[in-house]
PDB file of N, CA and C in Angstrom:
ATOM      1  N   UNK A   1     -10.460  13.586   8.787  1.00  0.00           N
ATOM      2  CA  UNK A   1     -10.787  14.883   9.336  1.00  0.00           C
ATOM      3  C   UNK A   1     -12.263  14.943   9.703  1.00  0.00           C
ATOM      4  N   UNK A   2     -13.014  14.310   8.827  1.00  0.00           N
ATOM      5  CA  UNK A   2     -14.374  14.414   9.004  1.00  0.00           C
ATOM      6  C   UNK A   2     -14.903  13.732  10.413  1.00  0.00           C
ATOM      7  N   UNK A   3     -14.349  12.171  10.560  1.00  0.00           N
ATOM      8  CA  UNK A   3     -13.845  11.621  11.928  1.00  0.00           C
ATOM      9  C   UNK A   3     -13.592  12.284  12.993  1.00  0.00           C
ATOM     10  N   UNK A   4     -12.589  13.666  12.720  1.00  0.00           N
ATOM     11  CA  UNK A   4     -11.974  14.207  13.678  1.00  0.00           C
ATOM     12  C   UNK A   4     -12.744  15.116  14.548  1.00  0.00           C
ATOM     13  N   UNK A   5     -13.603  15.719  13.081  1.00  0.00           N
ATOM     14  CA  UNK A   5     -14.910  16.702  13.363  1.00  0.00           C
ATOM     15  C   UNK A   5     -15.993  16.456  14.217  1.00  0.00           C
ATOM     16  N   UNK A   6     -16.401  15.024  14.086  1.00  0.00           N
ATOM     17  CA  UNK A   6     -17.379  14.426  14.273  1.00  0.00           C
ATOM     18  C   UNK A   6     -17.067  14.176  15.398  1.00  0.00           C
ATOM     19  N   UNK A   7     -16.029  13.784  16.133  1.00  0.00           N
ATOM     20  CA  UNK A   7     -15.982  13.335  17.549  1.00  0.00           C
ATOM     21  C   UNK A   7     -15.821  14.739  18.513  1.00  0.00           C
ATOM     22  N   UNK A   8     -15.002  15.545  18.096  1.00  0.00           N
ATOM     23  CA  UNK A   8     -15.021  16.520  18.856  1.00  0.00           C
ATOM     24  C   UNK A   8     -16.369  17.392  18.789  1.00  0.00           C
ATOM     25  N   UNK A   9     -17.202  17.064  18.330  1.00  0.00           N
ATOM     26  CA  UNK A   9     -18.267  18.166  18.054  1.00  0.00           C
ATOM     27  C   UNK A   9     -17.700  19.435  17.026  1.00  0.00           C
ATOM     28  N   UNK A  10     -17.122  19.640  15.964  1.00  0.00           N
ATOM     29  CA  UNK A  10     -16.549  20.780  15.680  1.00  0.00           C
ATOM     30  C   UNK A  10     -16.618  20.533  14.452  1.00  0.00           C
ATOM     31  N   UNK A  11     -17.231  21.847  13.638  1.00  0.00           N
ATOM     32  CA  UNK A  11     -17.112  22.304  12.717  1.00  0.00           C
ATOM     33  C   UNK A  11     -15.882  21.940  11.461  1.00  0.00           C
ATOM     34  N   UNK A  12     -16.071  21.243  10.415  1.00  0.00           N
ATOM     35  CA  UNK A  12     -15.141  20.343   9.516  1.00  0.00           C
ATOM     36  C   UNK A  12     -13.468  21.774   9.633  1.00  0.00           C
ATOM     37  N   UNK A  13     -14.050  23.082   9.295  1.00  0.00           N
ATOM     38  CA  UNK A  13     -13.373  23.833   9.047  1.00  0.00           C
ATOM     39  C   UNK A  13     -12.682  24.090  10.048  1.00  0.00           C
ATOM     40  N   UNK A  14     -13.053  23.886  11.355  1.00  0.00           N
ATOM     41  CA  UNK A  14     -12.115  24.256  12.435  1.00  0.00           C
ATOM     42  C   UNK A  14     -11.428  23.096  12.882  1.00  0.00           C
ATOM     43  N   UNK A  15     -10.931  22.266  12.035  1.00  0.00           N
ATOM     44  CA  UNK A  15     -10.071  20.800  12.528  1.00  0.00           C
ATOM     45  C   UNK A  15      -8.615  21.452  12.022  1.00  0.00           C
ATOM     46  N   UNK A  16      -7.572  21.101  12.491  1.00  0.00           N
ATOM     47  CA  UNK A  16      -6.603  21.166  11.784  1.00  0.00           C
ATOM     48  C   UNK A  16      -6.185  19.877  11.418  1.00  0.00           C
ATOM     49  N   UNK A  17      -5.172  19.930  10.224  1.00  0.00           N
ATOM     50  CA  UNK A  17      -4.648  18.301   9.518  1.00  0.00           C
ATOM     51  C   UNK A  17      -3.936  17.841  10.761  1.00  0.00           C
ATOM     52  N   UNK A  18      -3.131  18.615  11.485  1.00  0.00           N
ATOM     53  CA  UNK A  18      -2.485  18.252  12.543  1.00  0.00           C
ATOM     54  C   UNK A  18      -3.050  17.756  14.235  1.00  0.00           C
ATOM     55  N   UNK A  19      -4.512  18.204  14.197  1.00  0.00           N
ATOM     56  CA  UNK A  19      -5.068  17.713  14.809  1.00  0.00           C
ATOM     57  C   UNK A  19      -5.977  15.912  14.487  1.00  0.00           C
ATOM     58  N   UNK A  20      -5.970  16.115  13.322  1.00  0.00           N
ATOM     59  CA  UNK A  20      -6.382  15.126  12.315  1.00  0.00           C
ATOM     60  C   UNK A  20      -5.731  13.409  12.321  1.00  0.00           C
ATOM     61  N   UNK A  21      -4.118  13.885  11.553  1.00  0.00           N
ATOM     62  CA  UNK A  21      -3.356  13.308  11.197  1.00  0.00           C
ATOM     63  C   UNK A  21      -3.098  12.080  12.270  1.00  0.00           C
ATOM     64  N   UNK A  22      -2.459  10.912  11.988  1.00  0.00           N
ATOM     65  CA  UNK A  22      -2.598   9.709  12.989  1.00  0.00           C
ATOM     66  C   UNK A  22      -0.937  10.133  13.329  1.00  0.00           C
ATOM     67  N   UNK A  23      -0.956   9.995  14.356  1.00  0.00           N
ATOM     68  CA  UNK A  23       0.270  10.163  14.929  1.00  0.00           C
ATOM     69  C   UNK A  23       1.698   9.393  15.177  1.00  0.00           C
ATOM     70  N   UNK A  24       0.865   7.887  15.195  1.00  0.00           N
ATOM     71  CA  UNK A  24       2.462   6.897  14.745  1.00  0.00           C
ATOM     72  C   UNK A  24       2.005   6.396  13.683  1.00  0.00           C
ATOM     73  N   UNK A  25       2.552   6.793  12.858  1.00  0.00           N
ATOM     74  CA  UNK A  25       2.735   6.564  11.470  1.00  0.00           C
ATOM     75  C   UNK A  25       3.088   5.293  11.227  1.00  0.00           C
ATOM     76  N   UNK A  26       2.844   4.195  10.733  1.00  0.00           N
ATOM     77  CA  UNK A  26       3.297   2.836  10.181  1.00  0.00           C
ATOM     78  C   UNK A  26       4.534   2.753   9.162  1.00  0.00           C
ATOM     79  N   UNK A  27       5.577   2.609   9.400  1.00  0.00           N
ATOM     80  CA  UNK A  27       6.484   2.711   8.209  1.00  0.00           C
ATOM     81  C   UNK A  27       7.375   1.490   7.454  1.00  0.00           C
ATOM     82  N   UNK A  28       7.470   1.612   6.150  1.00  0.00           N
ATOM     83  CA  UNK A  28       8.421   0.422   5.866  1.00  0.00           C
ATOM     84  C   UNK A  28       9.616   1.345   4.985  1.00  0.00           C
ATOM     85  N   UNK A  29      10.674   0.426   4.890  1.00  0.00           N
ATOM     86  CA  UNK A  29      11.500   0.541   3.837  1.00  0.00           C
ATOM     87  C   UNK A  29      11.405   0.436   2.627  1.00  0.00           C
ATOM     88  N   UNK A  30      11.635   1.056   1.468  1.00  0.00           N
ATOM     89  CA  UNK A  30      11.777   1.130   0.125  1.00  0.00           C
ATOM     90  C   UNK A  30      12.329  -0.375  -0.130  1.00  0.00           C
ATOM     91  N   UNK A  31      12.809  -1.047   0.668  1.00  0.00           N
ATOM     92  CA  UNK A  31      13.783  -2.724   0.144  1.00  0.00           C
ATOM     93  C   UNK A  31      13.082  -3.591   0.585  1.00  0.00           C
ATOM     94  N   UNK A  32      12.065  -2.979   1.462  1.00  0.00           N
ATOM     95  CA  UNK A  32      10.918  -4.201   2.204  1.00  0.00           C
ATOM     96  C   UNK A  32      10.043  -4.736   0.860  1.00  0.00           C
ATOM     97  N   UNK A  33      10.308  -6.197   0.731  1.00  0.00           N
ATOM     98  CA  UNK A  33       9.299  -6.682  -0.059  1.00  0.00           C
ATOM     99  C   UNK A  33       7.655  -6.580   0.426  1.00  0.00           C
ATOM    100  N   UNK A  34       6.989  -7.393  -1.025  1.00  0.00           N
ATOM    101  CA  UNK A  34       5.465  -6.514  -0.857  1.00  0.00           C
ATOM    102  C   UNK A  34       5.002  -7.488  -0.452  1.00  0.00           C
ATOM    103  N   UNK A  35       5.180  -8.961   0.259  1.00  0.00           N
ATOM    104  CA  UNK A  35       4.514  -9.464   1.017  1.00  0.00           C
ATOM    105  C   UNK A  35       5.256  -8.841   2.473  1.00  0.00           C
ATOM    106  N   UNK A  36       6.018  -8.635   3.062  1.00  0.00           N
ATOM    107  CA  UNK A  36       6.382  -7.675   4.228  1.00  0.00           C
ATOM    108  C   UNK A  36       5.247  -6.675   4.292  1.00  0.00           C
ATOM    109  N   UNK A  37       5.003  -5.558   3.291  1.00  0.00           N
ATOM    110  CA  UNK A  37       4.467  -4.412   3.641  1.00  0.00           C
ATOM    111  C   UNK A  37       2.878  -5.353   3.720  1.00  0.00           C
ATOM    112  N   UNK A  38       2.361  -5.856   3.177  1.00  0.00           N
ATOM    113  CA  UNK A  38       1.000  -6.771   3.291  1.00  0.00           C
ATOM    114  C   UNK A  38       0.742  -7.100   4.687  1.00  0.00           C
ATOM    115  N   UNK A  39       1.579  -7.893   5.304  1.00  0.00           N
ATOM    116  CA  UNK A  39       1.934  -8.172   6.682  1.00  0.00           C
ATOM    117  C   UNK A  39       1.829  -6.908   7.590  1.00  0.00           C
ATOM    118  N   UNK A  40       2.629  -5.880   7.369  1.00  0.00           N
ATOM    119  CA  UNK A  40       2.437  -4.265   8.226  1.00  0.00           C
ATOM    120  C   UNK A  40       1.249  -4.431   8.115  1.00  0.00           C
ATOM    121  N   UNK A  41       0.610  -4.092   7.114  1.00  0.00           N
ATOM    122  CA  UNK A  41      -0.653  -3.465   6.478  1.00  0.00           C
ATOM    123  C   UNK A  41      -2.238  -4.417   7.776  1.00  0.00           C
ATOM    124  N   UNK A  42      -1.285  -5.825   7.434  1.00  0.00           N
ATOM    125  CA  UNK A  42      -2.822  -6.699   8.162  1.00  0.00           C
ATOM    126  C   UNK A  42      -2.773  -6.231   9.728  1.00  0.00           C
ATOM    127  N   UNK A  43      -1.246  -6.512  10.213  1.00  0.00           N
ATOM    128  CA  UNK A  43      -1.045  -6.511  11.458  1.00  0.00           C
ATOM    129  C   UNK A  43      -1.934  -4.884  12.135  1.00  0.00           C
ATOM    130  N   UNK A  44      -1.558  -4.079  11.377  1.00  0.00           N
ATOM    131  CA  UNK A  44      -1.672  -2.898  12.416  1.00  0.00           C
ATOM    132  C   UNK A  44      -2.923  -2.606  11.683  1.00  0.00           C
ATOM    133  N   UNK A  45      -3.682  -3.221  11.001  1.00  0.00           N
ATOM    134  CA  UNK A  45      -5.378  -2.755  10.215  1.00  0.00           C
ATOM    135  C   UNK A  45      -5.258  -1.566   9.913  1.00  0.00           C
ATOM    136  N   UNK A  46      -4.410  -1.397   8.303  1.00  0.00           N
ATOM    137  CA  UNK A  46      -4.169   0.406   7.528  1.00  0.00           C
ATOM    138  C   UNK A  46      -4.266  -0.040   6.509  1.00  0.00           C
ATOM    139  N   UNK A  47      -4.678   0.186   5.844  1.00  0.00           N
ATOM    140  CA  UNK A  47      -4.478   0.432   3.982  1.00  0.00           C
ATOM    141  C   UNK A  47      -3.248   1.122   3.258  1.00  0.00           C
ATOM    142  N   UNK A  48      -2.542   1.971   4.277  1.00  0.00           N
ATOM    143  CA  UNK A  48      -1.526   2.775   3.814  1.00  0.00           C
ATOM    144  C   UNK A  48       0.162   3.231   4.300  1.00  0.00           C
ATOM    145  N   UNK A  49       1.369   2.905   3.792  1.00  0.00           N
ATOM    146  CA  UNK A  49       1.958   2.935   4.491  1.00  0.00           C
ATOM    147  C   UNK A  49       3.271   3.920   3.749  1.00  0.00           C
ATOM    148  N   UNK A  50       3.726   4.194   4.661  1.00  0.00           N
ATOM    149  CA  UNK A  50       4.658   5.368   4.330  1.00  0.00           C
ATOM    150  C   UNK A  50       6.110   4.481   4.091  1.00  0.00           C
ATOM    151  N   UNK A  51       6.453   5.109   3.166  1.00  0.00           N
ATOM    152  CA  UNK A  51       7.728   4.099   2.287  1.00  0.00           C
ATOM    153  C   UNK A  51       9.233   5.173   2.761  1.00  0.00           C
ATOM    154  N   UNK A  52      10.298   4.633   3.625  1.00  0.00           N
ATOM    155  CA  UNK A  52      11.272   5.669   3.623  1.00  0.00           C
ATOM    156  C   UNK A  52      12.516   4.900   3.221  1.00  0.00           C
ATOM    157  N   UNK A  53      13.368   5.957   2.951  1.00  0.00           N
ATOM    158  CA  UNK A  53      14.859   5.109   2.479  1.00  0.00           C
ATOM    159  C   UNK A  53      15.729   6.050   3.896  1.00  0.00           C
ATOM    160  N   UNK A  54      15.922   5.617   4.175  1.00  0.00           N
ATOM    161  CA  UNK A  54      16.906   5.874   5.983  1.00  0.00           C
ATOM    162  C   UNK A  54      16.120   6.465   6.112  1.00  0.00           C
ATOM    163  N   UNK A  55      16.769   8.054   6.784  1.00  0.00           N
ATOM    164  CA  UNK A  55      15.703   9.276   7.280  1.00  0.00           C
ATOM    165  C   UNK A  55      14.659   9.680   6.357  1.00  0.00           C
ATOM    166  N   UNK A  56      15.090   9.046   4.728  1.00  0.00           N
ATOM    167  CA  UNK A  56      14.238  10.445   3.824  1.00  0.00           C
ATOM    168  C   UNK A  56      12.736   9.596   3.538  1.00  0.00           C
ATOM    169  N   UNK A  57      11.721  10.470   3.399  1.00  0.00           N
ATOM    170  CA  UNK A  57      10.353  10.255   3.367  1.00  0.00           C
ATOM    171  C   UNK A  57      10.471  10.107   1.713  1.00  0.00           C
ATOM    172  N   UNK A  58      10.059   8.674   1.222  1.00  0.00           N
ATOM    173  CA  UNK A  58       9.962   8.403  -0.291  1.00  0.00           C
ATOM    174  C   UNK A  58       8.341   9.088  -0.699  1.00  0.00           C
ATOM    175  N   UNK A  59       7.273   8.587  -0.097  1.00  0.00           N
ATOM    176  CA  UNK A  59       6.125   8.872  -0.429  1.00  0.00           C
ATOM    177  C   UNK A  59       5.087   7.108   0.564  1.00  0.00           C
ATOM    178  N   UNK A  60       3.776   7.143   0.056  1.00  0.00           N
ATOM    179  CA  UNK A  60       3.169   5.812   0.663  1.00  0.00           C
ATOM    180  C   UNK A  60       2.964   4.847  -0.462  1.00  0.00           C
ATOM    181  N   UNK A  61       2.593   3.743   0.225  1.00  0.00           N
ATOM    182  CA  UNK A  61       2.257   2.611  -0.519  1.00  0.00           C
ATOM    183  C   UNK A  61       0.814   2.177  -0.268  1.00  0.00           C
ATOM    184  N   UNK A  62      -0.173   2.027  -0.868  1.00  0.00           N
ATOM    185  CA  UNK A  62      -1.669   1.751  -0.384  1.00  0.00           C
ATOM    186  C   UNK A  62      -1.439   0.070  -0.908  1.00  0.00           C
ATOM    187  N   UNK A  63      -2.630  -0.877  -0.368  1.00  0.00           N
ATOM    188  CA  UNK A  63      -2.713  -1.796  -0.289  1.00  0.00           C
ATOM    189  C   UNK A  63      -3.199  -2.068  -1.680  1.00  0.00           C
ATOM    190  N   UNK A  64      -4.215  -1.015  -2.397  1.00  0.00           N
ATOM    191  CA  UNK A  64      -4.429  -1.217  -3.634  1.00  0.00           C
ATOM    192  C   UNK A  64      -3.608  -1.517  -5.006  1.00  0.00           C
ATOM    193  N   UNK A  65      -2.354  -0.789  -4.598  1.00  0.00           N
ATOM    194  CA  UNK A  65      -0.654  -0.469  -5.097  1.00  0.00           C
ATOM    195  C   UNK A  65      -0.253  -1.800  -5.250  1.00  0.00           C
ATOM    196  N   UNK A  66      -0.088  -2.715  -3.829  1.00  0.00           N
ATOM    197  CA  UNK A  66       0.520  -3.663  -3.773  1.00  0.00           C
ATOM    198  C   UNK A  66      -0.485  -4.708  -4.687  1.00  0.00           C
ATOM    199  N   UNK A  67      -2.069  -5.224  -4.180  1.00  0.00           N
ATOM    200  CA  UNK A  67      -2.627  -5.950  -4.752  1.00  0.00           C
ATOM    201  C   UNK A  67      -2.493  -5.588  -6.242  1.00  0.00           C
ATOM    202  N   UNK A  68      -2.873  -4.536  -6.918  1.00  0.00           N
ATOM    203  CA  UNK A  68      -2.479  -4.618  -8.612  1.00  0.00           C
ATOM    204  C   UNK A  68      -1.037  -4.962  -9.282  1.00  0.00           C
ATOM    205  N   UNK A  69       0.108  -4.379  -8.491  1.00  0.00           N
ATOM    206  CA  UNK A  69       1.213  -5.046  -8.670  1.00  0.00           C
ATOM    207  C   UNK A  69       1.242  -6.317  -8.912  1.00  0.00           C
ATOM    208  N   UNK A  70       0.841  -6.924  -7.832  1.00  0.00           N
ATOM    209  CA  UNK A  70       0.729  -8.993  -7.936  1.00  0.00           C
ATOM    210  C   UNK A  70      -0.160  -9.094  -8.836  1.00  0.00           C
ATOM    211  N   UNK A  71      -1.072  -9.002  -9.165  1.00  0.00           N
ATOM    212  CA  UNK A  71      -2.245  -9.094 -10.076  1.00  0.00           C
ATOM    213  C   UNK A  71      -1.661  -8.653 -11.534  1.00  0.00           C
ATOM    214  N   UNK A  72      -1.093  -7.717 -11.559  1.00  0.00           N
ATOM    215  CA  UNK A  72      -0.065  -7.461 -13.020  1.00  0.00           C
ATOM    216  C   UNK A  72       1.158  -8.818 -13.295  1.00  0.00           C
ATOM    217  N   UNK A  73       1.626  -8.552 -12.293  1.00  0.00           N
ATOM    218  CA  UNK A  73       2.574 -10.173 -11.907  1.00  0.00           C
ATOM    219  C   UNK A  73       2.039 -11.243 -12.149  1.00  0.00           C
ATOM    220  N   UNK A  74       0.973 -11.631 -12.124  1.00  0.00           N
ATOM    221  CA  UNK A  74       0.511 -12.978 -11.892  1.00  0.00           C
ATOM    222  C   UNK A  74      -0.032 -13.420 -13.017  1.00  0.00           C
ATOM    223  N   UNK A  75      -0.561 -11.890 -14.382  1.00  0.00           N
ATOM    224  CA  UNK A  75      -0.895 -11.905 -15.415  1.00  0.00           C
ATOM    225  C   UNK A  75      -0.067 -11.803 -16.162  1.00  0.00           C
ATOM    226  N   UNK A  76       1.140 -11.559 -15.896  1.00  0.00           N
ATOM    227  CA  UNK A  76       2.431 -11.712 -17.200  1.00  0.00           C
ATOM    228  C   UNK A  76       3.216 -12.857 -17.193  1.00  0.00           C
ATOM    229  N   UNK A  77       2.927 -13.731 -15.661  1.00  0.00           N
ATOM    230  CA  UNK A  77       3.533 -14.940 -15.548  1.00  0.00           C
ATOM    231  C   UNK A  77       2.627 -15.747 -16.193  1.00  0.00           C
ATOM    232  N   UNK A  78       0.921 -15.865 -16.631  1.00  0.00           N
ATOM    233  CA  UNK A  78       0.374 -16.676 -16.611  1.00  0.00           C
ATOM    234  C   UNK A  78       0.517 -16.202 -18.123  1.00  0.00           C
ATOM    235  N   UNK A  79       0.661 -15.141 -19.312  1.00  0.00           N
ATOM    236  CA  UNK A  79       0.777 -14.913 -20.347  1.00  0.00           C
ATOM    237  C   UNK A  79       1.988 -15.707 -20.806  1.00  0.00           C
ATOM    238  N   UNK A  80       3.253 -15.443 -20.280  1.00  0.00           N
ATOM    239  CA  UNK A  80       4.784 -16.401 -20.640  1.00  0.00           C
ATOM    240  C   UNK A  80       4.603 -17.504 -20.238  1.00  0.00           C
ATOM    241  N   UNK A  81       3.402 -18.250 -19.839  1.00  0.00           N
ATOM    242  CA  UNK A  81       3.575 -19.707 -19.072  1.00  0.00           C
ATOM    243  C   UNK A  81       2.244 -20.019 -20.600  1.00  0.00           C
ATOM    244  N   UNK A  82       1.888 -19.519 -20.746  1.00  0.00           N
ATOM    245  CA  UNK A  82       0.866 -19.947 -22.275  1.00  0.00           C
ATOM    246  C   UNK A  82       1.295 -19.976 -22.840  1.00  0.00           C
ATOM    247  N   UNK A  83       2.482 -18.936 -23.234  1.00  0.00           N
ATOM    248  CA  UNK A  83       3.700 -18.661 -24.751  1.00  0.00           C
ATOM    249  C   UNK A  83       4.081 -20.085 -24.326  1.00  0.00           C
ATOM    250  N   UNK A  84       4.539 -20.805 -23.463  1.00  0.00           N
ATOM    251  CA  UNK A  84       5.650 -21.627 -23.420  1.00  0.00           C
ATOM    252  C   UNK A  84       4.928 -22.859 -23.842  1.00  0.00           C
ATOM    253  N   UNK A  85       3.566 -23.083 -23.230  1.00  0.00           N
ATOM    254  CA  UNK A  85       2.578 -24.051 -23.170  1.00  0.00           C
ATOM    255  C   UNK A  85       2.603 -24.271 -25.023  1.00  0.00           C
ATOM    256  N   UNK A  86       2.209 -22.733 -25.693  1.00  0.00           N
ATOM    257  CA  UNK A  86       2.451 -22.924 -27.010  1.00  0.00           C
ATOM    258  C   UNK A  86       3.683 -23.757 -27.818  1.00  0.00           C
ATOM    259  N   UNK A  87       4.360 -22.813 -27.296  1.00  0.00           N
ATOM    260  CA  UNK A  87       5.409 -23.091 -28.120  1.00  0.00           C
ATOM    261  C   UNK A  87       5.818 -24.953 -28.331  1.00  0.00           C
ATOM    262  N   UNK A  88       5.457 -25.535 -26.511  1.00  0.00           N
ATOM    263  CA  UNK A  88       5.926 -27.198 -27.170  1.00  0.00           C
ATOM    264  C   UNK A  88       4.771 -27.761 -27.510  1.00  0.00           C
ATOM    265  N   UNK A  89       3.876 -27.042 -27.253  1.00  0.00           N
ATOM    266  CA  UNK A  89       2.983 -28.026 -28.151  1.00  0.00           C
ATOM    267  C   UNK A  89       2.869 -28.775 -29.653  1.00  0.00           C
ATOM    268  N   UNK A  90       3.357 -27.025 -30.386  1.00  0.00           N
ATOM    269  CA  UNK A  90       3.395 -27.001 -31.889  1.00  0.00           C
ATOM    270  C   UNK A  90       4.916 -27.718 -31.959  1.00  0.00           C
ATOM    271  N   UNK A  91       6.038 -28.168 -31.103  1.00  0.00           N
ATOM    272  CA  UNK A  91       7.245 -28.080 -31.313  1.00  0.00           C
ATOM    273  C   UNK A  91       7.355 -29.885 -31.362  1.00  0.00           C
TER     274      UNK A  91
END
């Protein structure tokens, strides 16, 4: 909005969200895996993408969402891959 303000010359308060708002929206599916939505995300340069299941609007997905996801992932695989490392060692 501030963007929006700034180009038109106009006052923050006299923008509307609808004047604001980006108009084609980037969208994925709720079943789209999170290297898919990564891919949206690079291709069209957004951070944010709107998640739907058919017609209905689920909510968005930010890029931050996806990177901590894998990063949670990658730390519970590397925790059960130490358990295991343990376990034959002592075995």
């Amino acid at each position: 909005m501030v963007r929006e303000a700034f180009l038109k010359s106009s006052h923050l308060y006299d923008i509307t969200v609808g004047q604001a708002m980006t108009a084609n929206v980037v969208m994925c599916d709720a079943s789209a895996d999170l290297a898919e939505a990564l891919t949206q995300m690079g291709k069209h340069r957004i951070r944010h993408l709107v998640v739907r299941d058919g017609d209905e609007i689920l909510g968005f997905v930010s890029i931050k969402d996806i990177l901590q996801k894998i990063h949670t992932d990658e730390q519970l695989e590397l925790s059960v891959l130490r358990d295991m490392a343990g376990v034959h060692a002592t075995a």
